[in-house]
N, C-alpha and C. Protein backbone atom coordinates (compact mmCIF):
# COMPACT_ATOMS: atom_id res chain seq x y z
N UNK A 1 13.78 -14.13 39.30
CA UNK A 1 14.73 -13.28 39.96
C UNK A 1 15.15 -12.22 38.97
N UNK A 2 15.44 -10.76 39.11
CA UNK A 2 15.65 -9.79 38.22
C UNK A 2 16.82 -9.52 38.79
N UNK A 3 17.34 -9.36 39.31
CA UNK A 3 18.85 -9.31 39.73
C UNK A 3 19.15 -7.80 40.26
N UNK A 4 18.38 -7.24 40.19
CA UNK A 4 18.11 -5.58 40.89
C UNK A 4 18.28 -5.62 42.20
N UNK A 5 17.53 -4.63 43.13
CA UNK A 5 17.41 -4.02 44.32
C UNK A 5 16.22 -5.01 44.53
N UNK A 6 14.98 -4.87 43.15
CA UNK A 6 13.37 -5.25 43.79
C UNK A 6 13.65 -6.54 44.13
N UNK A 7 13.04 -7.00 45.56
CA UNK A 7 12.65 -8.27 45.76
C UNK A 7 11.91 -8.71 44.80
N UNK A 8 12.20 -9.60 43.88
CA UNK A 8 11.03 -10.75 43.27
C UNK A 8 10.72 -11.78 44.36
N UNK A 9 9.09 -12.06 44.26
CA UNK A 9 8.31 -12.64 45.19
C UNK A 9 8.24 -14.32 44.62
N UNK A 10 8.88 -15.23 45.04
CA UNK A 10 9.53 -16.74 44.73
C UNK A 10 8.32 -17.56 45.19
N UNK A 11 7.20 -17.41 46.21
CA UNK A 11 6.42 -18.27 46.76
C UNK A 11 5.47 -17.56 47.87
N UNK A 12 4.62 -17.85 47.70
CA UNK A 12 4.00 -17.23 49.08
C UNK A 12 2.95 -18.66 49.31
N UNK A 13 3.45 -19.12 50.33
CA UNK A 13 2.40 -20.58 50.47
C UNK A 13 1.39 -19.78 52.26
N UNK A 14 0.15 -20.55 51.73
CA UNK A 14 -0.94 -20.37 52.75
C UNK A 14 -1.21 -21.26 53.78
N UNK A 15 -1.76 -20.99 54.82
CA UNK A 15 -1.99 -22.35 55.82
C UNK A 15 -3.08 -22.67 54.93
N UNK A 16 -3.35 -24.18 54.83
CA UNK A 16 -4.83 -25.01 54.21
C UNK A 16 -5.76 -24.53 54.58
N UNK A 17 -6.74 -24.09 54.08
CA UNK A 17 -8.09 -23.53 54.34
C UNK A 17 -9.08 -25.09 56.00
N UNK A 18 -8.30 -26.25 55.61
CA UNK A 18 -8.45 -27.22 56.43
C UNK A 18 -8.25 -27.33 57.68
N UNK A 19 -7.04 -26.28 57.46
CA UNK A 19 -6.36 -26.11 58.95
C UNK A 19 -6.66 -24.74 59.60
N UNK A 20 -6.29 -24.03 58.94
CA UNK A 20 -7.01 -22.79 59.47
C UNK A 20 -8.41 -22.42 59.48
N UNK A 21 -8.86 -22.65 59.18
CA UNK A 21 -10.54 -22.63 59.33
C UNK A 21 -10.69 -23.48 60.99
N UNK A 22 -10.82 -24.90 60.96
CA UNK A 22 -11.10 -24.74 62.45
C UNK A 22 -10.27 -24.19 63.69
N UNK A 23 -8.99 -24.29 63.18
CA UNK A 23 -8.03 -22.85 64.06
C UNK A 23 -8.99 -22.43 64.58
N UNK A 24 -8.59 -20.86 63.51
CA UNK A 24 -9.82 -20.40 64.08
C UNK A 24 -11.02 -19.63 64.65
N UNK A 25 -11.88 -21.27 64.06
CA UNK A 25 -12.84 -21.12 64.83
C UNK A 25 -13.05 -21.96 65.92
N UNK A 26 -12.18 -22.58 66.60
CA UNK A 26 -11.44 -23.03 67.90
C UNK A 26 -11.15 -21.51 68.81
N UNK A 27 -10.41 -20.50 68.38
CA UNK A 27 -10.01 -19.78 68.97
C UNK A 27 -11.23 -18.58 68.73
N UNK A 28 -12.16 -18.28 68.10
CA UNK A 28 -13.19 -17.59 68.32
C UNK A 28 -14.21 -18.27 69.58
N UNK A 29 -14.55 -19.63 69.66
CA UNK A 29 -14.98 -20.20 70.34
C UNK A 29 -14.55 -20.00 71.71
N UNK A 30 -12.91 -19.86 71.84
CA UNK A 30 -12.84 -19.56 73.11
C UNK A 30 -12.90 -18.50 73.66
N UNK A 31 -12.92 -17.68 72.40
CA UNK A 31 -13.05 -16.33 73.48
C UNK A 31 -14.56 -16.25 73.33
N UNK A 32 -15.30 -16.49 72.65
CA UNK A 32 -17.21 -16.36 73.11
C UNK A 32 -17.49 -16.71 74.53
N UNK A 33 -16.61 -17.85 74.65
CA UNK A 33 -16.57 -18.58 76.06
C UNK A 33 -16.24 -17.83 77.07
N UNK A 34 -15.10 -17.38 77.01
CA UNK A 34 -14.43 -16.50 78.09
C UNK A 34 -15.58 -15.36 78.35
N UNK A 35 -15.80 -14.72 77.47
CA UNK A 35 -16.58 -13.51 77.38
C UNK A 35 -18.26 -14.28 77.85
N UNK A 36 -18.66 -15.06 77.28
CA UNK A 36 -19.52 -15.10 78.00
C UNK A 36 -19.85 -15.98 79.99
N UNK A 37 -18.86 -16.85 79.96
CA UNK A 37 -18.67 -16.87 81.32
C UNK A 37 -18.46 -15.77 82.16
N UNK A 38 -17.72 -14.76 82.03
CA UNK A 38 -17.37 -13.51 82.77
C UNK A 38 -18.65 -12.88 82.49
N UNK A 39 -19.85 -12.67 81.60
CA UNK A 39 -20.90 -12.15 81.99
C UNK A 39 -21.63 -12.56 82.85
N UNK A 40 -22.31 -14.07 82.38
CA UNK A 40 -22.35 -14.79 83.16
C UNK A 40 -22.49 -14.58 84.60
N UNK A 41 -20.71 -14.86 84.88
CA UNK A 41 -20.63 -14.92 86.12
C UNK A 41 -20.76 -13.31 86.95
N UNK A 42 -20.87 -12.03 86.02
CA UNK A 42 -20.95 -11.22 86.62
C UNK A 42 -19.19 -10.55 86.99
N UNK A 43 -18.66 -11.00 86.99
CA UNK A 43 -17.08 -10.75 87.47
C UNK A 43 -16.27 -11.18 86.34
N UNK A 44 -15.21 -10.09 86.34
CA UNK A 44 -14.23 -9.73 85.02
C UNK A 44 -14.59 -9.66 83.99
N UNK A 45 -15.35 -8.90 83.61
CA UNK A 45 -16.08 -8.62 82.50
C UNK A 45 -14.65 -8.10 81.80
N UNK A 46 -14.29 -7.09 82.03
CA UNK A 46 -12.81 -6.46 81.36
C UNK A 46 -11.54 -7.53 80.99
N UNK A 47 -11.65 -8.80 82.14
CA UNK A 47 -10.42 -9.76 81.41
C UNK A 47 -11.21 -10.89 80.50
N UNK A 48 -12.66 -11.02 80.26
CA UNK A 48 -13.33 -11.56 79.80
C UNK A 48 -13.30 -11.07 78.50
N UNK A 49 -14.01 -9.30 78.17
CA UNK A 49 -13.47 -8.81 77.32
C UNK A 49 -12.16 -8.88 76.78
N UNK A 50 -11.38 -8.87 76.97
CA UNK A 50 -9.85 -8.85 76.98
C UNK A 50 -9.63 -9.84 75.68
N UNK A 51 -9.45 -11.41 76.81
CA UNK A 51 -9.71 -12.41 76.03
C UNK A 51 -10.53 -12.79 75.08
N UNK A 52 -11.55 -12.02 75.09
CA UNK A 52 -12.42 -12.31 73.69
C UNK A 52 -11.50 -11.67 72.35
N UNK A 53 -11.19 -10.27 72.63
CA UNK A 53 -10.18 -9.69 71.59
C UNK A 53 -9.40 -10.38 71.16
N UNK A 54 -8.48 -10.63 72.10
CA UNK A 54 -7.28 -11.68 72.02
C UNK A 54 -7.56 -12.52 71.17
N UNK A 55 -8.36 -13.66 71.31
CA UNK A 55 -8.57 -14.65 70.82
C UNK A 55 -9.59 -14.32 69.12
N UNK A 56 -10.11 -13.13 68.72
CA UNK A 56 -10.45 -12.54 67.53
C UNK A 56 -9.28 -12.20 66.64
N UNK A 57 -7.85 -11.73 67.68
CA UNK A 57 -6.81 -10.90 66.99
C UNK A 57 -6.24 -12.21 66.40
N UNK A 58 -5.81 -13.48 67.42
CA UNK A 58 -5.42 -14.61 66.84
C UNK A 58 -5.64 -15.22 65.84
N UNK A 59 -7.35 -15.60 65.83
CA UNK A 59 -7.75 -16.19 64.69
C UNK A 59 -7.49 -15.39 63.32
N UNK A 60 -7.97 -13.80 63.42
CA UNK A 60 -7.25 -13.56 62.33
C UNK A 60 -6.25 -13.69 61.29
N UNK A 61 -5.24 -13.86 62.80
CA UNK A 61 -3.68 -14.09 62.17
C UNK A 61 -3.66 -15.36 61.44
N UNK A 62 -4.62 -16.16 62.52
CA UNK A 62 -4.56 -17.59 61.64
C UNK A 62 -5.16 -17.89 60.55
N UNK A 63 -5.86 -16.94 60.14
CA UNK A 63 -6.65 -17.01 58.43
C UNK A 63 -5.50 -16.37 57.56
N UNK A 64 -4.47 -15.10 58.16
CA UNK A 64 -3.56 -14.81 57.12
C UNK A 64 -2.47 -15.29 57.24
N UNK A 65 -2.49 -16.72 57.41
CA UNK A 65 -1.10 -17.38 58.15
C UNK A 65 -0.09 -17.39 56.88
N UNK A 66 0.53 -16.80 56.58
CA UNK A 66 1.78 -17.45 54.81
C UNK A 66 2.91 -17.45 55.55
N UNK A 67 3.54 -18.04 54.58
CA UNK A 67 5.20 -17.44 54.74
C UNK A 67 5.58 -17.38 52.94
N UNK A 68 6.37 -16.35 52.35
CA UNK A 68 6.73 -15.53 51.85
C UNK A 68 8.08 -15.69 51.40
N UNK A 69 8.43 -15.58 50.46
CA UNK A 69 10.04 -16.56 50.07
C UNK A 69 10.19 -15.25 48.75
N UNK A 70 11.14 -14.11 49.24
CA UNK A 70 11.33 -13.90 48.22
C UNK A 70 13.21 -14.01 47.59
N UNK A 71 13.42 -13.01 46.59
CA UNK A 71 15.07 -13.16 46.02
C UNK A 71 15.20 -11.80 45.62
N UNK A 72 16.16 -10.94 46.22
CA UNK A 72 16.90 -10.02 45.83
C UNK A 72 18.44 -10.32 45.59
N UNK A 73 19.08 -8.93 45.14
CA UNK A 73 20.56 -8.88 44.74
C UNK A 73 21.62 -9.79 45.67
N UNK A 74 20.99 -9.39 47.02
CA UNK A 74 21.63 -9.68 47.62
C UNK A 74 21.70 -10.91 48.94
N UNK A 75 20.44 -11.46 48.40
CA UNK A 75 19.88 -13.20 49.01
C UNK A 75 18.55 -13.50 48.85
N UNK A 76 18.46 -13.97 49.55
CA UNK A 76 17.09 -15.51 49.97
C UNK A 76 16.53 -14.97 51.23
N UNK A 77 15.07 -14.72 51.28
CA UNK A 77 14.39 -13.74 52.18
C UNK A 77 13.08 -15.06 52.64
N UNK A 78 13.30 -15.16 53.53
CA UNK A 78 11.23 -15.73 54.07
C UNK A 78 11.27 -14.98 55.10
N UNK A 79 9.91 -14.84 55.07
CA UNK A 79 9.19 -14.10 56.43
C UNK A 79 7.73 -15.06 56.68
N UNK A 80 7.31 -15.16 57.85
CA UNK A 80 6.27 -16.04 58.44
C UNK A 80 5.40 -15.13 59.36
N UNK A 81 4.22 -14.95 58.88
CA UNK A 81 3.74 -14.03 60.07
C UNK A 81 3.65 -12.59 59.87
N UNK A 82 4.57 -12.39 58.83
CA UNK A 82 4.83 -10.45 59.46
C UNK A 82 6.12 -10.70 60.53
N UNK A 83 6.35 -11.40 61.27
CA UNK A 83 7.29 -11.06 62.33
C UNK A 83 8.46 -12.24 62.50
N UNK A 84 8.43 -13.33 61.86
CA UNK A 84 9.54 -14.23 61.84
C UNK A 84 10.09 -14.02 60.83
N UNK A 85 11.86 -13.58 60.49
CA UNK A 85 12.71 -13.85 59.13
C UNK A 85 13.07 -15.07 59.10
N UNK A 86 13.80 -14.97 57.60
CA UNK A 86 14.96 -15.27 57.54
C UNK A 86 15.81 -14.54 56.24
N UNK A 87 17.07 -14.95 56.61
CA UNK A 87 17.38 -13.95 54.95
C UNK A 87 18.86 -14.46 55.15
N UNK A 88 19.57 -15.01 53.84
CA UNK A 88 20.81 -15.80 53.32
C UNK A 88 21.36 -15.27 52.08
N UNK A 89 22.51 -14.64 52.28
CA UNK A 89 23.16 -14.00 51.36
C UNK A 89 23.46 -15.08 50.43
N UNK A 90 23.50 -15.20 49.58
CA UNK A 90 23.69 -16.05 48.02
C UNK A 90 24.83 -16.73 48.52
N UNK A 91 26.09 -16.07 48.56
CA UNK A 91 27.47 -16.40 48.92
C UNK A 91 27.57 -16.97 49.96
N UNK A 92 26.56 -17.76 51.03
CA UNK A 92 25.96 -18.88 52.17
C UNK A 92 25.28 -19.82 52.16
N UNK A 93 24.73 -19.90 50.92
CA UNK A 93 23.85 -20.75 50.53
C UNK A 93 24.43 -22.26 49.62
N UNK A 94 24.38 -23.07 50.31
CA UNK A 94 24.76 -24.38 49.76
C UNK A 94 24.25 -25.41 49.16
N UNK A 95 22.88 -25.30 49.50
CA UNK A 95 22.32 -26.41 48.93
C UNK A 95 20.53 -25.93 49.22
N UNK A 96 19.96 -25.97 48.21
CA UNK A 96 18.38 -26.02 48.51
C UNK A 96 17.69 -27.26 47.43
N UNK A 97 17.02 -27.36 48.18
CA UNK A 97 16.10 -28.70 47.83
C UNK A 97 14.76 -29.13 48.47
N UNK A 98 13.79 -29.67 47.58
CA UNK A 98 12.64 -29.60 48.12
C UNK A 98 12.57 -30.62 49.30
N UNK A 99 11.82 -30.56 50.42
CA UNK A 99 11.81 -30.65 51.90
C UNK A 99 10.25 -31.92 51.73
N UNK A 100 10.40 -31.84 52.75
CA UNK A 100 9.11 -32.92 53.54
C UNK A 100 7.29 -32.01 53.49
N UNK A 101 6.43 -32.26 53.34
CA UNK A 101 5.75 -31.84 53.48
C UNK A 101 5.22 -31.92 54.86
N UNK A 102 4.71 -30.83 55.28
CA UNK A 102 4.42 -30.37 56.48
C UNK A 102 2.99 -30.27 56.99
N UNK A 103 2.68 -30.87 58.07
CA UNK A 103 1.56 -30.20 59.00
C UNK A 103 1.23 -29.97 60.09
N UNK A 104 0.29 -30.24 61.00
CA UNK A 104 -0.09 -29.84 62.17
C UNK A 104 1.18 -30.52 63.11
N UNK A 105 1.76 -31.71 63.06
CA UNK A 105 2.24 -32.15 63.58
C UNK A 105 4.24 -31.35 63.70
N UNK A 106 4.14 -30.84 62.77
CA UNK A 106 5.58 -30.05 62.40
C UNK A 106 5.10 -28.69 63.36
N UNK A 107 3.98 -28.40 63.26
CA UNK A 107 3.52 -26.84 64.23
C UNK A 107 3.43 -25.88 62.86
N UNK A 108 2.97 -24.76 63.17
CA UNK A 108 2.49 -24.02 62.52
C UNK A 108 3.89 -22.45 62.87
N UNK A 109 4.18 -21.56 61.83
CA UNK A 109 4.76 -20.41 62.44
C UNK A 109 6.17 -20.64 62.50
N UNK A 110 6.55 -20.06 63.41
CA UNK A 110 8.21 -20.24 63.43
C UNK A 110 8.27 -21.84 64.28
N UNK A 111 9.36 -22.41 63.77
CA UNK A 111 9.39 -23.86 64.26
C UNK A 111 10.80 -24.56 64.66
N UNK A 112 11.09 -24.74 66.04
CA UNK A 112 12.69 -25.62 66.01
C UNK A 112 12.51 -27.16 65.87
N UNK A 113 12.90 -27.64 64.65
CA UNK A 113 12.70 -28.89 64.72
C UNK A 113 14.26 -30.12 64.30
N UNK A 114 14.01 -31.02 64.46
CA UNK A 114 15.02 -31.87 64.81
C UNK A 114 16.38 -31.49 63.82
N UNK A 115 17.76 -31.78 64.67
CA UNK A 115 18.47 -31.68 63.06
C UNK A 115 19.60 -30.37 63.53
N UNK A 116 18.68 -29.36 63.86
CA UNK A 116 19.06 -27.85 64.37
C UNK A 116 18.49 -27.23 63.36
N UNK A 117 17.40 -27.88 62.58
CA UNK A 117 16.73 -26.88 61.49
C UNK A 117 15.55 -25.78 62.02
N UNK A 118 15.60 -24.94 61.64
CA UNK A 118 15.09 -23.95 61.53
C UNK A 118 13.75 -23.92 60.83
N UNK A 119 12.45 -23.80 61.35
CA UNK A 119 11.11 -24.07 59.83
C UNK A 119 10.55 -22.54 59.92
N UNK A 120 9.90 -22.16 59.00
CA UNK A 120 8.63 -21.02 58.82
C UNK A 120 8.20 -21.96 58.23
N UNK A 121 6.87 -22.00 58.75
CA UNK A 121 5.92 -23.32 58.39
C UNK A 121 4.52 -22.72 58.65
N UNK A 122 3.62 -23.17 57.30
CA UNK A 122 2.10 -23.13 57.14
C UNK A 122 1.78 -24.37 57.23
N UNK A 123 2.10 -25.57 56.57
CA UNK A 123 1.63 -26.52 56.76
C UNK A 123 1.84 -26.87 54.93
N UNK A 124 2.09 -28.04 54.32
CA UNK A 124 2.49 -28.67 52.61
C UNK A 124 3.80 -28.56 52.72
N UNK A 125 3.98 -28.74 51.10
CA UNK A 125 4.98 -28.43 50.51
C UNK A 125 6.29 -27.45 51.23
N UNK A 126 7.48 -28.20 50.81
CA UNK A 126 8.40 -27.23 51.52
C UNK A 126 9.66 -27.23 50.66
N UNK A 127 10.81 -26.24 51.29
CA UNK A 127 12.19 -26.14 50.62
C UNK A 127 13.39 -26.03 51.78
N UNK A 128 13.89 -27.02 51.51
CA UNK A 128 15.38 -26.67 52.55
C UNK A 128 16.20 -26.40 52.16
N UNK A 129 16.46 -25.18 52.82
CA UNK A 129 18.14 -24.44 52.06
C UNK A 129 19.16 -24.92 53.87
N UNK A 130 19.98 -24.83 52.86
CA UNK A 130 21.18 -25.24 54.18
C UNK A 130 22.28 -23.98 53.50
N UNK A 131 22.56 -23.34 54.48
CA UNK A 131 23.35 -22.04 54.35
C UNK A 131 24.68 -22.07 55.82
N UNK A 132 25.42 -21.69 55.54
CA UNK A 132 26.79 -21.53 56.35
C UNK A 132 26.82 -22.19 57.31
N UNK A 133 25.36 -21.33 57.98
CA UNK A 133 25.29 -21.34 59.75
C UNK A 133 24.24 -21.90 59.92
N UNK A 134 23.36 -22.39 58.99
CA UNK A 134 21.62 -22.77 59.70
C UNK A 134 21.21 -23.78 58.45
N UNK A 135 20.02 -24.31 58.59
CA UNK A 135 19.67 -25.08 58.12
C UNK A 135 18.41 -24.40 58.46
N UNK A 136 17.24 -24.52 57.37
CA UNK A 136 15.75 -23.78 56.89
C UNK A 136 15.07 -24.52 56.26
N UNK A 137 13.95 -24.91 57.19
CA UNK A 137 12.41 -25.60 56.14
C UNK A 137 11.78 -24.56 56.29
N UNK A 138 11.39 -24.07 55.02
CA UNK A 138 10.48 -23.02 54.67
C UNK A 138 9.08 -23.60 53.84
N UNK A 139 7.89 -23.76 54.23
CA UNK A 139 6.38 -23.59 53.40
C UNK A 139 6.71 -22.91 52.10
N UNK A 140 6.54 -23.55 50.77
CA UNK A 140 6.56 -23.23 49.58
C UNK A 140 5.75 -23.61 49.09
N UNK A 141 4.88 -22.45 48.23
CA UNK A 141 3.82 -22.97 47.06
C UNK A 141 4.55 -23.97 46.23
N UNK A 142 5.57 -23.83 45.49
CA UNK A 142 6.10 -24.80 44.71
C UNK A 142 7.52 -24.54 45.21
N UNK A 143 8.01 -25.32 45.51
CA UNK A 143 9.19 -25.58 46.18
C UNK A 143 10.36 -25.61 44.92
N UNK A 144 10.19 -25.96 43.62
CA UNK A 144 11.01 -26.04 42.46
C UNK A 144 11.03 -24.58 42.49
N UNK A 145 10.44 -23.74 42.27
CA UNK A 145 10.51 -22.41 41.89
C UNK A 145 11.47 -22.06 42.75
N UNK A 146 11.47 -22.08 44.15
CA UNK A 146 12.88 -21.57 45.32
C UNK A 146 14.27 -22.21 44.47
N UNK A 147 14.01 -23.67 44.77
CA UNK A 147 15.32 -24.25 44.21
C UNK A 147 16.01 -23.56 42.49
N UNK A 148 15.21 -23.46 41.54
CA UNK A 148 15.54 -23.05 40.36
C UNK A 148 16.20 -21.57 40.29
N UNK A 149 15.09 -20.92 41.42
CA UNK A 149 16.17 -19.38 42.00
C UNK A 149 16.99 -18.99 42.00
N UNK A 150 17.98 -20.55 43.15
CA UNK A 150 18.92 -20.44 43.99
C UNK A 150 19.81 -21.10 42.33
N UNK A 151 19.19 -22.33 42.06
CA UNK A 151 20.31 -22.59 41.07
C UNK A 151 20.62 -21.50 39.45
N UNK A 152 19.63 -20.77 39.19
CA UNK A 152 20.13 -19.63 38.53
C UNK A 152 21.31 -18.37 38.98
N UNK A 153 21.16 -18.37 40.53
CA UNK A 153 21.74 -17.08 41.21
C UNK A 153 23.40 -18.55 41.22
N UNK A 154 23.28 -19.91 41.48
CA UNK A 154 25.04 -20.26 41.10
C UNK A 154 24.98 -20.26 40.12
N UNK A 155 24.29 -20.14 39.01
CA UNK A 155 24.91 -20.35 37.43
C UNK A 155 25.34 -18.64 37.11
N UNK A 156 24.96 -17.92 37.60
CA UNK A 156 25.13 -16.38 37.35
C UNK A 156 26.87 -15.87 38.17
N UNK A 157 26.38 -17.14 38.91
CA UNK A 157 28.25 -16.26 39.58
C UNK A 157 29.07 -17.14 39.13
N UNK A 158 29.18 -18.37 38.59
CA UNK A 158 30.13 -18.77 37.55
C UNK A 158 30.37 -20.37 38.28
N UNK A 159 30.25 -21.68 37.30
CA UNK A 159 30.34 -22.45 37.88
C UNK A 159 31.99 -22.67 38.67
N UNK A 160 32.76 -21.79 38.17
CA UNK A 160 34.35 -22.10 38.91
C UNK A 160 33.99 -22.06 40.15
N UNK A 161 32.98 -21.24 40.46
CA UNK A 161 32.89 -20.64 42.30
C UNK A 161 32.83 -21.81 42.99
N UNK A 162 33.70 -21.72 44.55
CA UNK A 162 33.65 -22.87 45.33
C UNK A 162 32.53 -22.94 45.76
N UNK A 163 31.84 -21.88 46.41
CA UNK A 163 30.46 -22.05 47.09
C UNK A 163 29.06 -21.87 45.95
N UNK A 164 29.22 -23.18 44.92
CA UNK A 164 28.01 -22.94 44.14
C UNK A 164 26.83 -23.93 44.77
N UNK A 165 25.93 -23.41 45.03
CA UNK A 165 25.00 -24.45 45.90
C UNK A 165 24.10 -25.30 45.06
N UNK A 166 23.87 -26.55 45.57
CA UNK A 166 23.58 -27.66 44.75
C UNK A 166 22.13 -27.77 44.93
N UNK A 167 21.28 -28.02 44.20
CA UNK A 167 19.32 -27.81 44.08
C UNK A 167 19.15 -29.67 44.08
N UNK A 168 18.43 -30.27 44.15
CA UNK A 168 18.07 -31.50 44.27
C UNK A 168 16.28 -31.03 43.87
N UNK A 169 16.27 -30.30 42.67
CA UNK A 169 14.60 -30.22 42.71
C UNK A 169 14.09 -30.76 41.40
């Protein structure tokens, strides 16, 4: 953490090459399918096409599946996807600690799971921060690195502070 404006980048964890690989090629498969039944059959070639895209645009996504944990001045940032946040001002943050490891069975992407927690999830290693209003399992390459973050950013605002959040990593 540099304590600036720049986001420093805390983790960027990947879906398993295990899991995303037959993803997919599950989801290339179905659109060969689609696309070639609609030739095939002669009829909907265009929603046949369609779905073949579709299902190319997906798998993509699912080869660049991360989620992204970074730390600026002013909090605790994940993003999942390109299109799921999250982001926790320092002065909300109560407690982070390394989490459960995760997989197919937790879901992949943005995730509501038991508790009222909140996941961005690839699948391994994880970190739960519990902040004001929410509770967050986030996919972490190394999950100590988040926690050590968070516990540098309370040692920087002074242990007197009431809201210094506690690391268990």
């Amino acid at each position: 953490m540099n304590g600036g404006d720049t986001p420093t980048v805390l983790s960027i964890a990947r879906a398993p090459r295990g899991v995303a690989l037959p993803l997919a090629g599950l989801l290339l498969g179905a659109g060969a399918f689609s696309l070639g039944t609609t030739l095939l059959v002669g009829a909907g070639v265009v929603f046949g096409a369609a779905t073949a895209a579709l299902m190319l645009v997906l798998a993509g996504m699912m080869l660049r599946l991360r989620t992204t944990i970074t730390a600026d001045a002013a909090g605790l940032h994940a993003r999942c996807l390109g299109v799921f946040r999250m982001t926790a001002a320092w002065s909300q943050i109560r407690r982070a600690e390394e989490g459960p490891a995760t997989g197919l069975v937790e879901g992949l992407g943005c995730r509501f799971l038991p508790g009222g927690t909140t996941g961005l999830l690839v699948g391994g290693p994880t970190v739960h921060v519990v902040t004001d209003r929410r509770r967050w399992l986030l996919s972490a390459a190394d999950p100590s690195v988040v926690c050590r973050a968070v516990e540098r950013r309370a040692a920087a605002r002074g242990a007197g502070s009431a809201a210094v959040p506690r690391s268990r990593c």
